[in-house]
Protein backbone atom coordinates (compact mmCIF):
# COMPACT_ATOMS: atom_id res chain seq x y z
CA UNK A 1 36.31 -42.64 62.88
CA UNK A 2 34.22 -45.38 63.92
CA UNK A 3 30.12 -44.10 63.10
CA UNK A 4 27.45 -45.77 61.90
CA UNK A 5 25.97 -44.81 58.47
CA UNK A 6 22.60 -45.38 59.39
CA UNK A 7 23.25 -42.55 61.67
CA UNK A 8 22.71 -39.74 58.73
CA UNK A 9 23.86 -40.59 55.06
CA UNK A 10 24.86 -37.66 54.05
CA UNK A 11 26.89 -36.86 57.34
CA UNK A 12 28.95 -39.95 57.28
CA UNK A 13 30.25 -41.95 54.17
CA UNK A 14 31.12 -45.68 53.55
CA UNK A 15 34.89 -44.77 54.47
CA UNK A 16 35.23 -42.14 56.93
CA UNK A 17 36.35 -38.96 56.00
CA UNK A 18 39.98 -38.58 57.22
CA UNK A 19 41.05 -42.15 57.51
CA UNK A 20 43.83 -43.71 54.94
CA UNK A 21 41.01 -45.57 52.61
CA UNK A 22 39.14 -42.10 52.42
CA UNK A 23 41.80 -40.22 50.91
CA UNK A 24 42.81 -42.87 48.75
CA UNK A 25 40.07 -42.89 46.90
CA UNK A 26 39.58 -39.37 47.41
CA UNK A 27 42.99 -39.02 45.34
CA UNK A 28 41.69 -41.19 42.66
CA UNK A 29 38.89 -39.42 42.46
CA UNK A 30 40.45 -35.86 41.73
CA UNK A 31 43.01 -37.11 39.63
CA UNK A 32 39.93 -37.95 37.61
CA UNK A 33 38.38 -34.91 37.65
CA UNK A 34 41.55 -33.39 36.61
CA UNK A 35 41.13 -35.20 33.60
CA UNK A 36 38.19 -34.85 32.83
CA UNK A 37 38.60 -31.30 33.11
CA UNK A 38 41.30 -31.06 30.88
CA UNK A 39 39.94 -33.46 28.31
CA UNK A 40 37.02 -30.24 28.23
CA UNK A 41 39.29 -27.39 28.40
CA UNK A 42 41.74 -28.77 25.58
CA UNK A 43 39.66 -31.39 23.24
CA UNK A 44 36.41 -29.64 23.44
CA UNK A 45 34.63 -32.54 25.03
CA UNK A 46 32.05 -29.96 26.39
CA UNK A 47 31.10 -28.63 22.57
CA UNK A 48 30.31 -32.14 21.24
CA UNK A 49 27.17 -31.63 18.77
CA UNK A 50 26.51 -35.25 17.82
CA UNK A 51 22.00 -36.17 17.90
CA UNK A 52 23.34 -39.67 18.34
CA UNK A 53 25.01 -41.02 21.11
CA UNK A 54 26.99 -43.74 19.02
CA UNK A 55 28.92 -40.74 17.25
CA UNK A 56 29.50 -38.87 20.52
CA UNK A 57 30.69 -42.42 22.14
CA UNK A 58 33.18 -42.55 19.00
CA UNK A 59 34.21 -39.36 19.63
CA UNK A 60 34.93 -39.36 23.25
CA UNK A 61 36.74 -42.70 22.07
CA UNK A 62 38.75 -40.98 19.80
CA UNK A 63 39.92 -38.08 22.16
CA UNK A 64 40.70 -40.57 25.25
CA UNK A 65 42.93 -42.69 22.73
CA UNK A 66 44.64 -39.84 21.64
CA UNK A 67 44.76 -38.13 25.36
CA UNK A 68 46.33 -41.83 26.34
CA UNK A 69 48.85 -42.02 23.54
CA UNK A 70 50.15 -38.55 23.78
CA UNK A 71 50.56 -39.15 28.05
CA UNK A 72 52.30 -42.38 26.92
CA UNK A 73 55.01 -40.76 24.57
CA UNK A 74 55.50 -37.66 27.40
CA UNK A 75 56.11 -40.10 29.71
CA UNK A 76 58.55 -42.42 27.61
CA UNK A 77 60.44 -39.42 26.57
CA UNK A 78 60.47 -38.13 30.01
CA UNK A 79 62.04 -41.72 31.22
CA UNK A 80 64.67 -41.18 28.09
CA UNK A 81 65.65 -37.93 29.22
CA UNK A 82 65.92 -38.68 33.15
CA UNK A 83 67.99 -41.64 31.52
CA UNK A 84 70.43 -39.63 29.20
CA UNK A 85 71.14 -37.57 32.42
CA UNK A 86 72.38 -39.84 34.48
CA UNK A 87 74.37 -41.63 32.43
């Protein structure tokens, strides 16, 4: 996997593609996108109709707290229940 970048830079990235660093960050990356897609699909973040960006900052603010708290409380109720079942 060893190439230099120099070579062509849109042929060969920073980290190789295939090697353990590569997908890494190529798992952060999609678990971003998935996301960020469903911050769109379910919160409207693609309708926001704000002229200022301060109120469409606030906004996506808003939605990412509330995205955050409601993952938090899944995943607390989730450890609860996995609890109660094994006990």
């Amino acid at each position: 996997f060893k190439m230099k970048i120099t070579t062509d830079l849109r042929k060969y990235s920073a980290p190789a593609r295939g090697s353990l660093a590569w997908k890494n960050i190529f798992k952060r990356r999609t678990a971003v996108e998935r996301v960020n897609a469903y911050l769109k699909e379910f919160f409207q973040l693609n309708n926001v109709r704000y002229r200022t960006g301060k109120r469409a900052k606030i906004h996506f603010d808003m939605v990412t707290l509330v995205y955050n708290a409601s993952k938090l409380a899944a995943d607390r109720i989730d450890a609860q229940f996995i609890q109660q079942q094994a006990a």
